[in-house]
C-alpha atoms as a PDB file:
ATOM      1  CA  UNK A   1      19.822 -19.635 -15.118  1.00  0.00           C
ATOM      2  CA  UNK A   2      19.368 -16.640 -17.252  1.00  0.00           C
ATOM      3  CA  UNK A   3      19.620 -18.953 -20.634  1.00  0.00           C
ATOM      4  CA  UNK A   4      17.636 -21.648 -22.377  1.00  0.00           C
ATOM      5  CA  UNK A   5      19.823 -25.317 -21.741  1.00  0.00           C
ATOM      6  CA  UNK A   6      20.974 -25.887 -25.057  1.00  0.00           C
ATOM      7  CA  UNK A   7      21.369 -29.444 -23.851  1.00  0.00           C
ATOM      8  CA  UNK A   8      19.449 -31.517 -21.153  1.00  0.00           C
ATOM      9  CA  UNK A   9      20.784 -31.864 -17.921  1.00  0.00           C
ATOM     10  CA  UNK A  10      19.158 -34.783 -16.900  1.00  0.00           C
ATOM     11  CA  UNK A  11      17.724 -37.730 -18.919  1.00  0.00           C
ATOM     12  CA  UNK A  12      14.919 -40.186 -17.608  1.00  0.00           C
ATOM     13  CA  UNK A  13      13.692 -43.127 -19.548  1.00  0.00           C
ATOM     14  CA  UNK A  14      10.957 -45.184 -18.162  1.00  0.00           C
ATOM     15  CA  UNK A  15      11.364 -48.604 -18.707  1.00  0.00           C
ATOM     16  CA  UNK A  16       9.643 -52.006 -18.869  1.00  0.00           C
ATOM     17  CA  UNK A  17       9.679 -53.756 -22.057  1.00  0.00           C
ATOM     18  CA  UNK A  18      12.391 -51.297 -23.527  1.00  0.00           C
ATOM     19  CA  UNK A  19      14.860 -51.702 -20.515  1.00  0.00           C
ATOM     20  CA  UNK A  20      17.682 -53.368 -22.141  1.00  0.00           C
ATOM     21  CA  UNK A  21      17.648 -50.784 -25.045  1.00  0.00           C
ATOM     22  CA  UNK A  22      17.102 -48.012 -22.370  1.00  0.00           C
ATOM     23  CA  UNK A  23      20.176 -49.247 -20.625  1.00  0.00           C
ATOM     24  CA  UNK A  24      22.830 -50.179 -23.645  1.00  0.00           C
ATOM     25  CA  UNK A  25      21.571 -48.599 -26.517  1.00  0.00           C
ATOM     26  CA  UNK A  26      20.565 -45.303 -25.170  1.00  0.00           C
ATOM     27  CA  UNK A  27      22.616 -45.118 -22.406  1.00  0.00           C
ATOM     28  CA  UNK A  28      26.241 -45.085 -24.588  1.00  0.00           C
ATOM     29  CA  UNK A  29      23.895 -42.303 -26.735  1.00  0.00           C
ATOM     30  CA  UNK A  30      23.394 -40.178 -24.086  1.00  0.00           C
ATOM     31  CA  UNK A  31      27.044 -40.811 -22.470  1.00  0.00           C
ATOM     32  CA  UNK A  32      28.455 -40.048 -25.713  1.00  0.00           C
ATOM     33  CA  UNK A  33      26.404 -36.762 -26.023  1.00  0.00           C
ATOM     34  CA  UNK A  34      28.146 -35.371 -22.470  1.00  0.00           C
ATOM     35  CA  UNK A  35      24.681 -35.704 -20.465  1.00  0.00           C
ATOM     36  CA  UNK A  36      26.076 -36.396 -17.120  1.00  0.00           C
ATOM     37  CA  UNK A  37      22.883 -37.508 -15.642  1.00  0.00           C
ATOM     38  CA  UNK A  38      21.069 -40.450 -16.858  1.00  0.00           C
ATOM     39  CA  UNK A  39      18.282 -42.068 -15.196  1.00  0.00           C
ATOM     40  CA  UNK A  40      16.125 -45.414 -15.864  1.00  0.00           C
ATOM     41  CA  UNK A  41      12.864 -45.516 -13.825  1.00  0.00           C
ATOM     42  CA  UNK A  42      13.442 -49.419 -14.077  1.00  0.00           C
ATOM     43  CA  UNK A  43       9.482 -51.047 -13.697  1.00  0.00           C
ATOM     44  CA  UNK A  44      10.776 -54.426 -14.123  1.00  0.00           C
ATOM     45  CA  UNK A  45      12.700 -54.532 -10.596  1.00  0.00           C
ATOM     46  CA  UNK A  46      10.987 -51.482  -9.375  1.00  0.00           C
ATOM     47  CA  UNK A  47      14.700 -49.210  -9.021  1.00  0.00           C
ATOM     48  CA  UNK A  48      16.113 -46.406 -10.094  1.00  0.00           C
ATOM     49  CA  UNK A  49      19.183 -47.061 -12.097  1.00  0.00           C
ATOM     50  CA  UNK A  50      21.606 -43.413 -11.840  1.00  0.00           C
ATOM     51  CA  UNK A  51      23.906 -43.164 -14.259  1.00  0.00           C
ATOM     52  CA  UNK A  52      26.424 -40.658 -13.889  1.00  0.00           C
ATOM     53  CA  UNK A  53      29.756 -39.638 -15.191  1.00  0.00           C
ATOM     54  CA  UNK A  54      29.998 -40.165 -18.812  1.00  0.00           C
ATOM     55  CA  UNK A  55      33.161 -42.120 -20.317  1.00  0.00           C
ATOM     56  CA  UNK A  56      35.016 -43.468 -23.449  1.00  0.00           C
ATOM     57  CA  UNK A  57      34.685 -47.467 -23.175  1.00  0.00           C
ATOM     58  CA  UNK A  58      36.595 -47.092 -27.589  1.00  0.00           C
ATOM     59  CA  UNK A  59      37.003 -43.711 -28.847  1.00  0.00           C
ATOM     60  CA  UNK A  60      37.783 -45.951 -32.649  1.00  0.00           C
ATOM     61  CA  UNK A  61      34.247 -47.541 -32.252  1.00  0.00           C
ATOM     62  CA  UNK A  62      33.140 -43.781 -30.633  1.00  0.00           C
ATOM     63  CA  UNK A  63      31.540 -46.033 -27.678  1.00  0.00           C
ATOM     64  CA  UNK A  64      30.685 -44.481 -24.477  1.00  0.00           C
ATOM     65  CA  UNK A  65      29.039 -46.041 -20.923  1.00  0.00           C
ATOM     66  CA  UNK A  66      28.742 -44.475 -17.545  1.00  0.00           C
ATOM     67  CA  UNK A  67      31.329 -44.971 -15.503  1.00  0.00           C
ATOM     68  CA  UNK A  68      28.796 -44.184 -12.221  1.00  0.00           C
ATOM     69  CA  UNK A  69      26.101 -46.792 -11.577  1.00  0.00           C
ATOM     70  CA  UNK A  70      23.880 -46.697  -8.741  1.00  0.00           C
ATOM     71  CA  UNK A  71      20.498 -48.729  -8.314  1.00  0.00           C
ATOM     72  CA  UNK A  72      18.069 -46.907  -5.791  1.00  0.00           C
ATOM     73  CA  UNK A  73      15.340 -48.782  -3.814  1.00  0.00           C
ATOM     74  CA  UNK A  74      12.213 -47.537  -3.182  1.00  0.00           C
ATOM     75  CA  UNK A  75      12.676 -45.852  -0.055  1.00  0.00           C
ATOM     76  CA  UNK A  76      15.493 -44.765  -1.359  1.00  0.00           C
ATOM     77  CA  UNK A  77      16.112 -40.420  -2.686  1.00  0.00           C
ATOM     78  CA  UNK A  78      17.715 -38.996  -5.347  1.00  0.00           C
ATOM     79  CA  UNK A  79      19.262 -36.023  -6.342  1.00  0.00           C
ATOM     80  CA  UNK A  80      19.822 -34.351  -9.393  1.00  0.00           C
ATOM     81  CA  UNK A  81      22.892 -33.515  -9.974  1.00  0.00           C
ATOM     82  CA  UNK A  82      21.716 -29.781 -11.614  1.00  0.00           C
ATOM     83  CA  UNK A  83      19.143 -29.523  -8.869  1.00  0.00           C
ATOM     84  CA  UNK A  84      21.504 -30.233  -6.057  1.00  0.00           C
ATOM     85  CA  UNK A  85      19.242 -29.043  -2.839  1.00  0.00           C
ATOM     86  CA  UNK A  86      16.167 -31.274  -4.926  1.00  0.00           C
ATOM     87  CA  UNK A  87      15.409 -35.062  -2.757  1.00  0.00           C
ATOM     88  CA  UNK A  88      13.126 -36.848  -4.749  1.00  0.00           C
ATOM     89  CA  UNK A  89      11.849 -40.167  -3.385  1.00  0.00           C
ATOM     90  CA  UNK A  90      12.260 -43.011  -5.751  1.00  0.00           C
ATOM     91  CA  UNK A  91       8.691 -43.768  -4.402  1.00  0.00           C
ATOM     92  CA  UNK A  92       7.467 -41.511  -6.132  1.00  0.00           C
ATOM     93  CA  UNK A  93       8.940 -42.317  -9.382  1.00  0.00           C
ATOM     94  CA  UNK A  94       7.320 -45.804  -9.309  1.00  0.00           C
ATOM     95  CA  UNK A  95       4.169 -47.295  -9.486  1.00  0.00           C
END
């Protein structure tokens, strides 16, 4: 990429206390901002909640969710969807 992002291509929250918030709140945010990759590092369960695909749940109420939702185990990998030859264990995301 030649160019600064003039958007992020991939959100992580970490969450523990915030997790609901992370989840409802901020995900529909970021949905509703186009960012097509959302993750919650998600300490409570100790997974990695992907969400992916961003779409309209009421375009009146201008609400958005993800319609992709994937929870990833420990020994699980991820990839990012702008990094697409990146594995990253979920490991290593938790403590």
């Amino acid at each position: 990429m030649d160019t600064h992002p003039s958007r992020p291509v991939l959100v992580v929250e970490v969450a523990e206390s915030s997790l609901t918030l992370d989840r409802v709140r901020k995900g529909s945010l970021y949905a509703r901002a186009g960012i097509n990759d959302c993750w919650v590092v998600n300490l409570v369960d100790e997974v990695l909640e992907v969400y992916r695909d961003p779409v309209p749940v009421s375009i009146v109420q201008n609400e958005w969710k993800y319609a992709f939702v994937r929870l990833l185990r420990r020994n699980a990998t991820v990839t990012p969807l702008a990094a697409p030859r990146a594995r990253i264990r979920v490991a290593a995301l938790l403590p």
